[in-house]
C-alpha atoms as a PDB file:
ATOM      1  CA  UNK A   1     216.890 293.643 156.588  1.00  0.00           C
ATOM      2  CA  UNK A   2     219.263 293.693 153.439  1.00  0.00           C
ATOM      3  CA  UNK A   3     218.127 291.464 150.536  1.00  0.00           C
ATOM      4  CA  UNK A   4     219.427 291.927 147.111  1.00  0.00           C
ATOM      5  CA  UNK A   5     216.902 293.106 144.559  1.00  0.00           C
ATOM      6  CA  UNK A   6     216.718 293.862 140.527  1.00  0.00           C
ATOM      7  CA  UNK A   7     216.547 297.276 139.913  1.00  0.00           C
ATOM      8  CA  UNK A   8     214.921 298.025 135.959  1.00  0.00           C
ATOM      9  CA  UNK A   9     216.999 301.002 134.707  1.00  0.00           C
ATOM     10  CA  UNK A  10     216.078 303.342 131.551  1.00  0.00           C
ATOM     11  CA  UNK A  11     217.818 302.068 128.581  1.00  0.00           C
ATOM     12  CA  UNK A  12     221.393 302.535 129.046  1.00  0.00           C
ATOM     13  CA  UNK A  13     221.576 303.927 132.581  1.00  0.00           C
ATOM     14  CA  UNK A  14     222.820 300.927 134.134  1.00  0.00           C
ATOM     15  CA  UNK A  15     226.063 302.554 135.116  1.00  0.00           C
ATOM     16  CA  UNK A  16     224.449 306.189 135.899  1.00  0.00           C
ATOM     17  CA  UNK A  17     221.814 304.189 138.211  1.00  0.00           C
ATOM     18  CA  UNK A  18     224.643 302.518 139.936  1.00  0.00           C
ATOM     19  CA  UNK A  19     227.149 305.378 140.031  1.00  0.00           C
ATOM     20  CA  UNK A  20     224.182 307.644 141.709  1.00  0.00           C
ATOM     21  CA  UNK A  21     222.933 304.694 144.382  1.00  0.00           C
ATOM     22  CA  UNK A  22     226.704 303.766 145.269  1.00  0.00           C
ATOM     23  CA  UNK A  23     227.127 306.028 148.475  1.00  0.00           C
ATOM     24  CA  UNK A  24     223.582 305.007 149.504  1.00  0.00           C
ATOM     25  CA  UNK A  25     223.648 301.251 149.382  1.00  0.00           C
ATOM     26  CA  UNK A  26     225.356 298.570 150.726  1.00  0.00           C
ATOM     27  CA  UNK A  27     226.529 297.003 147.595  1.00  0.00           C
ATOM     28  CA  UNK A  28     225.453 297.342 143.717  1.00  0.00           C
ATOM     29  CA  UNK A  29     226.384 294.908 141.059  1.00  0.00           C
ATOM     30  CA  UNK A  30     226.358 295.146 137.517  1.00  0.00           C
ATOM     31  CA  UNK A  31     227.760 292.372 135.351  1.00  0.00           C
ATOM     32  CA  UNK A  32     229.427 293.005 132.115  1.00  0.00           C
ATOM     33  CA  UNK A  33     230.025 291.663 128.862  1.00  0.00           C
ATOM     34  CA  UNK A  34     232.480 291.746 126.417  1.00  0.00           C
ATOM     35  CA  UNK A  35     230.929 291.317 123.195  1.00  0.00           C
ATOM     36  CA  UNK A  36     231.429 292.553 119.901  1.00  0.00           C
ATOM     37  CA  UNK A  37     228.579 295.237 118.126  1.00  0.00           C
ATOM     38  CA  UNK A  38     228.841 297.294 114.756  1.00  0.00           C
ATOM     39  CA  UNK A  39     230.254 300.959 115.109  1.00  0.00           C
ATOM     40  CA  UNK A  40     230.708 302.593 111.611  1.00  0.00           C
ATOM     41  CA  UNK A  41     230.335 299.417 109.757  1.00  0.00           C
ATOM     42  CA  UNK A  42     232.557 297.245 111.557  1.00  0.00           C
ATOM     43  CA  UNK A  43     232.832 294.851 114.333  1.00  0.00           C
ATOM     44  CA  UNK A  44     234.632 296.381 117.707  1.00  0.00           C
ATOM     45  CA  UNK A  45     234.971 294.970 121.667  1.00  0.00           C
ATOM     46  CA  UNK A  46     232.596 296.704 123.398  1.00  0.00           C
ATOM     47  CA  UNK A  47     231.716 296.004 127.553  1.00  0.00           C
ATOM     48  CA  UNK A  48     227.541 296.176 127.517  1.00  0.00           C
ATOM     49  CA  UNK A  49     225.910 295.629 130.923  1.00  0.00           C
ATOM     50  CA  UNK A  50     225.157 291.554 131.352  1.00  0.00           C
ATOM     51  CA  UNK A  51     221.484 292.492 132.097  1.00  0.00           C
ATOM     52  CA  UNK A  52     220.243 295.385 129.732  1.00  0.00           C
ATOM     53  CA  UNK A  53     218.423 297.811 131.915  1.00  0.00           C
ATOM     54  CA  UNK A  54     218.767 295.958 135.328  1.00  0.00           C
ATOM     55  CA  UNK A  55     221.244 296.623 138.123  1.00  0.00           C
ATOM     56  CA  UNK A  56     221.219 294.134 141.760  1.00  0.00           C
ATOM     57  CA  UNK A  57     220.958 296.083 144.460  1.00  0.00           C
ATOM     58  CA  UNK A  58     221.697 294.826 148.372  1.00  0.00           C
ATOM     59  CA  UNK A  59     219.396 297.039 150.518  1.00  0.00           C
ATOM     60  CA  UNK A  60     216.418 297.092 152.971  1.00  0.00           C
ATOM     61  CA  UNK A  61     213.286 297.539 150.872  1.00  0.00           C
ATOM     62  CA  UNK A  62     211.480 299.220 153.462  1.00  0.00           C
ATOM     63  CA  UNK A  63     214.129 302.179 154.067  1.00  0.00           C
ATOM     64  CA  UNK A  64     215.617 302.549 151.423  1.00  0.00           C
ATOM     65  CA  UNK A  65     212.642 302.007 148.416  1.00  0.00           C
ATOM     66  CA  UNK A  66     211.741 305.701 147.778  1.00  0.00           C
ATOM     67  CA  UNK A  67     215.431 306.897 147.364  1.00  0.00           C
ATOM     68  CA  UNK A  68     215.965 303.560 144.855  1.00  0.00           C
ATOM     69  CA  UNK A  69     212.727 303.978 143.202  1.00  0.00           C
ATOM     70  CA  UNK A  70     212.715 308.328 142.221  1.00  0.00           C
ATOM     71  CA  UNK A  71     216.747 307.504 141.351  1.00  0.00           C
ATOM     72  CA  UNK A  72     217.438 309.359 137.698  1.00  0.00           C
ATOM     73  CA  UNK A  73     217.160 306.394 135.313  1.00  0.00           C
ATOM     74  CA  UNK A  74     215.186 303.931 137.310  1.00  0.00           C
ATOM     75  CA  UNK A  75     211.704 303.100 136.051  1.00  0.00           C
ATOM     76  CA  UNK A  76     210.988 300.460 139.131  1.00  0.00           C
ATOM     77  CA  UNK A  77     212.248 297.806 141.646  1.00  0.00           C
ATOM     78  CA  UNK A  78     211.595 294.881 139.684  1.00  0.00           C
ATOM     79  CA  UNK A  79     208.410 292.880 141.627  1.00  0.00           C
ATOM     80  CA  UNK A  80     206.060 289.919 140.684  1.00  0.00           C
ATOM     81  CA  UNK A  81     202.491 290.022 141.618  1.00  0.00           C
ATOM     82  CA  UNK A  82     202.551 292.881 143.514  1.00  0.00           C
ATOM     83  CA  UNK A  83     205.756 291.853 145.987  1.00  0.00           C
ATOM     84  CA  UNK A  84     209.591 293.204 145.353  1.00  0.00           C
ATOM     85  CA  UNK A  85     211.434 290.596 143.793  1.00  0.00           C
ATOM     86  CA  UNK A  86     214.066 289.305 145.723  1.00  0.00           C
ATOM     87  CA  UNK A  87     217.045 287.688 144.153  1.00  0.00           C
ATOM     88  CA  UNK A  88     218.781 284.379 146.237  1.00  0.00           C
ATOM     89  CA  UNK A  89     222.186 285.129 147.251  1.00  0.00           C
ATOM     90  CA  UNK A  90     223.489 281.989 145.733  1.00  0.00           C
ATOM     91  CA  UNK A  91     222.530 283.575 141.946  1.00  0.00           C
ATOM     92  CA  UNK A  92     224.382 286.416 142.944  1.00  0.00           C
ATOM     93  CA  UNK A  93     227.196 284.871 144.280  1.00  0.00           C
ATOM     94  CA  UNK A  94     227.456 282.850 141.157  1.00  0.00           C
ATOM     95  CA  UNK A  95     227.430 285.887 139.018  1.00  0.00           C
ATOM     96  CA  UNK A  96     230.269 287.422 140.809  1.00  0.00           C
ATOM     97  CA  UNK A  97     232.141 284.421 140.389  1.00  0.00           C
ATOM     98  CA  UNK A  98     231.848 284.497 136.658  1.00  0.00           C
ATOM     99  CA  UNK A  99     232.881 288.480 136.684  1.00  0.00           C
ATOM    100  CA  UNK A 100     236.090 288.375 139.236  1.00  0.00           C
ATOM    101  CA  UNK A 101     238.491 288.263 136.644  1.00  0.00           C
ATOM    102  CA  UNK A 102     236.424 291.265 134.750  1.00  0.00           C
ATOM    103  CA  UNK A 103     233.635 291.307 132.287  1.00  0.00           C
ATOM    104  CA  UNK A 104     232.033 288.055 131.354  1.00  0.00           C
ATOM    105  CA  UNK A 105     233.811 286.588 128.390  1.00  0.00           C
ATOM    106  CA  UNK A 106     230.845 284.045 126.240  1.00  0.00           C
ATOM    107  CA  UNK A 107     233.308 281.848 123.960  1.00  0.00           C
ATOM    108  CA  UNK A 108     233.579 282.332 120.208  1.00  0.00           C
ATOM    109  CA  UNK A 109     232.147 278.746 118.582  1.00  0.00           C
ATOM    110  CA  UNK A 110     232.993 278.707 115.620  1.00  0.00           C
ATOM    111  CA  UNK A 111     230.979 276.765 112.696  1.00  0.00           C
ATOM    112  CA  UNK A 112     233.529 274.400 110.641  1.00  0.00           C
ATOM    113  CA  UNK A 113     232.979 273.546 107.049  1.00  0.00           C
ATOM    114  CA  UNK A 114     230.770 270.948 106.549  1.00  0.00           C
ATOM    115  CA  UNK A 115     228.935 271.181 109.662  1.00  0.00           C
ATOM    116  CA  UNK A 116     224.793 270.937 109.900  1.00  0.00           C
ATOM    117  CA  UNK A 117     223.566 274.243 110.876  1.00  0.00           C
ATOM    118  CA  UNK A 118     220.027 275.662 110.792  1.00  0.00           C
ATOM    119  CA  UNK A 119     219.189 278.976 109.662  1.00  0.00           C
ATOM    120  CA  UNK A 120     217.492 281.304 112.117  1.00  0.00           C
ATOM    121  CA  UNK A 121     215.862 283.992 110.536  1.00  0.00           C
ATOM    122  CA  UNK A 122     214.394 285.214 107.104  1.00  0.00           C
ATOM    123  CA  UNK A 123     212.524 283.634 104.362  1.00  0.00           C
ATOM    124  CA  UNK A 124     214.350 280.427 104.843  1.00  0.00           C
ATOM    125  CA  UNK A 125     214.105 279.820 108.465  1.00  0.00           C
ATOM    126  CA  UNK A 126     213.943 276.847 110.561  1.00  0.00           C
ATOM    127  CA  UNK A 127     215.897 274.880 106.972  1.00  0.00           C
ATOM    128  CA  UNK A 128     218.706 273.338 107.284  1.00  0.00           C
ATOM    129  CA  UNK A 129     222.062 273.565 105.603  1.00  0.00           C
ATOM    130  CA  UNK A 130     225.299 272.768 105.125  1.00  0.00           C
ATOM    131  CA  UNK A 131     228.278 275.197 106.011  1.00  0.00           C
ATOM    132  CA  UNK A 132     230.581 276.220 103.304  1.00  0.00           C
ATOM    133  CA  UNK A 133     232.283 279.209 105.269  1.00  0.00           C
ATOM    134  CA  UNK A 134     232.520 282.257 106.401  1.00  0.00           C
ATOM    135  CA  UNK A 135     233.093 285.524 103.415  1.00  0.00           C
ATOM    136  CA  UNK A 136     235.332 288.260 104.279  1.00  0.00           C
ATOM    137  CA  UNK A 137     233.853 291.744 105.184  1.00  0.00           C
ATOM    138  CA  UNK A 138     231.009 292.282 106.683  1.00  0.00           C
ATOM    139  CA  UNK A 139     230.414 289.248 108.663  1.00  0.00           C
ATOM    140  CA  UNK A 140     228.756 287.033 106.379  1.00  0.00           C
ATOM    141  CA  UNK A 141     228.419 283.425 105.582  1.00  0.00           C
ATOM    142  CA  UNK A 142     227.762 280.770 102.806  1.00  0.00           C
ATOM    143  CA  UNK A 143     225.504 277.881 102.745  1.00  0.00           C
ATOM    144  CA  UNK A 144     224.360 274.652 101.191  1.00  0.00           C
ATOM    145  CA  UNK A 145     221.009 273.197 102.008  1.00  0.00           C
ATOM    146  CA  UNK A 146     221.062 269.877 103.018  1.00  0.00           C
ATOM    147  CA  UNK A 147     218.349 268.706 101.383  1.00  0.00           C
ATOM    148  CA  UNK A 148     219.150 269.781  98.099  1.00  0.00           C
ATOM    149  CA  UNK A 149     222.979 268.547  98.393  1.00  0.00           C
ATOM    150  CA  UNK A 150     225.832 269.750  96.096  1.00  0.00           C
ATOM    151  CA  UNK A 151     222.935 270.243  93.306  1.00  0.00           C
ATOM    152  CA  UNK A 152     221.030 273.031  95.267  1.00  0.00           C
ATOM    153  CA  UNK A 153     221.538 276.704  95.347  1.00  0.00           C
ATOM    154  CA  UNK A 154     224.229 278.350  97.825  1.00  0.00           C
ATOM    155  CA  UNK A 155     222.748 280.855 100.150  1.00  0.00           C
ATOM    156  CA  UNK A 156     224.614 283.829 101.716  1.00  0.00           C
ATOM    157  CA  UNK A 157     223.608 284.898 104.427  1.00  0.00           C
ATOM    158  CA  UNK A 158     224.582 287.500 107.826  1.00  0.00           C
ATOM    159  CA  UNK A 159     226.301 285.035 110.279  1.00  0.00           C
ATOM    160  CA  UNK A 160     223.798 285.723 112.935  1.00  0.00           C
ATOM    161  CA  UNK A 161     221.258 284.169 110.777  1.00  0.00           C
ATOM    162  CA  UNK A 162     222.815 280.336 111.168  1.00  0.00           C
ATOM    163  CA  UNK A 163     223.424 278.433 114.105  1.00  0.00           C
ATOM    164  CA  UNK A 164     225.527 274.797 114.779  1.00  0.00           C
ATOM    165  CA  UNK A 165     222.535 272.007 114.219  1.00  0.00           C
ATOM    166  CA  UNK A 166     222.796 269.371 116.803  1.00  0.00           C
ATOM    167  CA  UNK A 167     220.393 267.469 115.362  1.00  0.00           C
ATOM    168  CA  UNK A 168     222.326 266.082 112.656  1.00  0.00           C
ATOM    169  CA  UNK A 169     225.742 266.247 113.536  1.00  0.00           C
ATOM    170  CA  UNK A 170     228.242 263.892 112.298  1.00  0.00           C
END
């Protein structure tokens, strides 16, 4: 009987996996992203599988498991305690919904000046800050911490490193 099932790829074979098992399944799914990453120092769209390394696969386990499994580029048939993992149709069907206009699209947030935000990484992690705003260039940003108010040191800092606080939002 067909179930759908999480197939753990080799780093970025998620599309050679699913190209190669194609003719032999049922059905394969693979859920993008549209993000942006750094190529030669700047910020470009890219489409990056949803899932890094895993592919859903609708097949019978029991026919089909040695041909999935010896695949180029798949390490295993993702399983917990010994049994094959098999993935509800509703969490597929909810995944597909999300992709049918193409690849997942995660909204840009924005942080405004003068928002609470929390820093994320570094020396200075887990303080919080005020937002002053984003610097041109490389994807940077500038920073107040709260509890030092307009007295205190700014910070700059890679954007990734802050996050919108929540916590003590006007």
């Amino acid at each position: 009987m067909d179930h759908w099932y999480l197939i753990r790829t080799k780093s970025g074979l998620e599309r050679r996996v699913r190209e190669q098992l194609d003719s032999h399944l049922p059905e394969l799914f693979l859920p993008l992203l549209k993000t942006k990453v750094r190529r030669w120092g700047m910020l470009v769209d890219s489409v990056v599988p949803f899932f890094p390394c895993y592919v859903f696969a609708l097949f019978d386990i029991e026919q089909r498991y040695r041909l999935v499994r010896y695949t180029v580029g798949v390490r295993e048939v993702a399983c917990v305690g010994g049994e094959f993992l098999a993935v509800n149709d509703s969490v597929i069907e909810n995944l597909k919904r999300r992709c049918v206009h193409g690849p997942i699209e995660l909204p840009d947030t924005p942080i405004r000046n003068g928002e609470s935000v929390q820093v994320l990484r570094g020396p200075f992690r887990g303080l919080g800050a005020v937002f002053e705003g984003y610097l041109a260039g490389t994807e940077r940003v500038r920073i107040l911490f709260s509890s030092l108010k307009n007295a205190g040191p700014r910070l700059v800092l890679p954007a990734s490193s802050v996050a919108f606080d929540p916590r003590h939002a006007s």
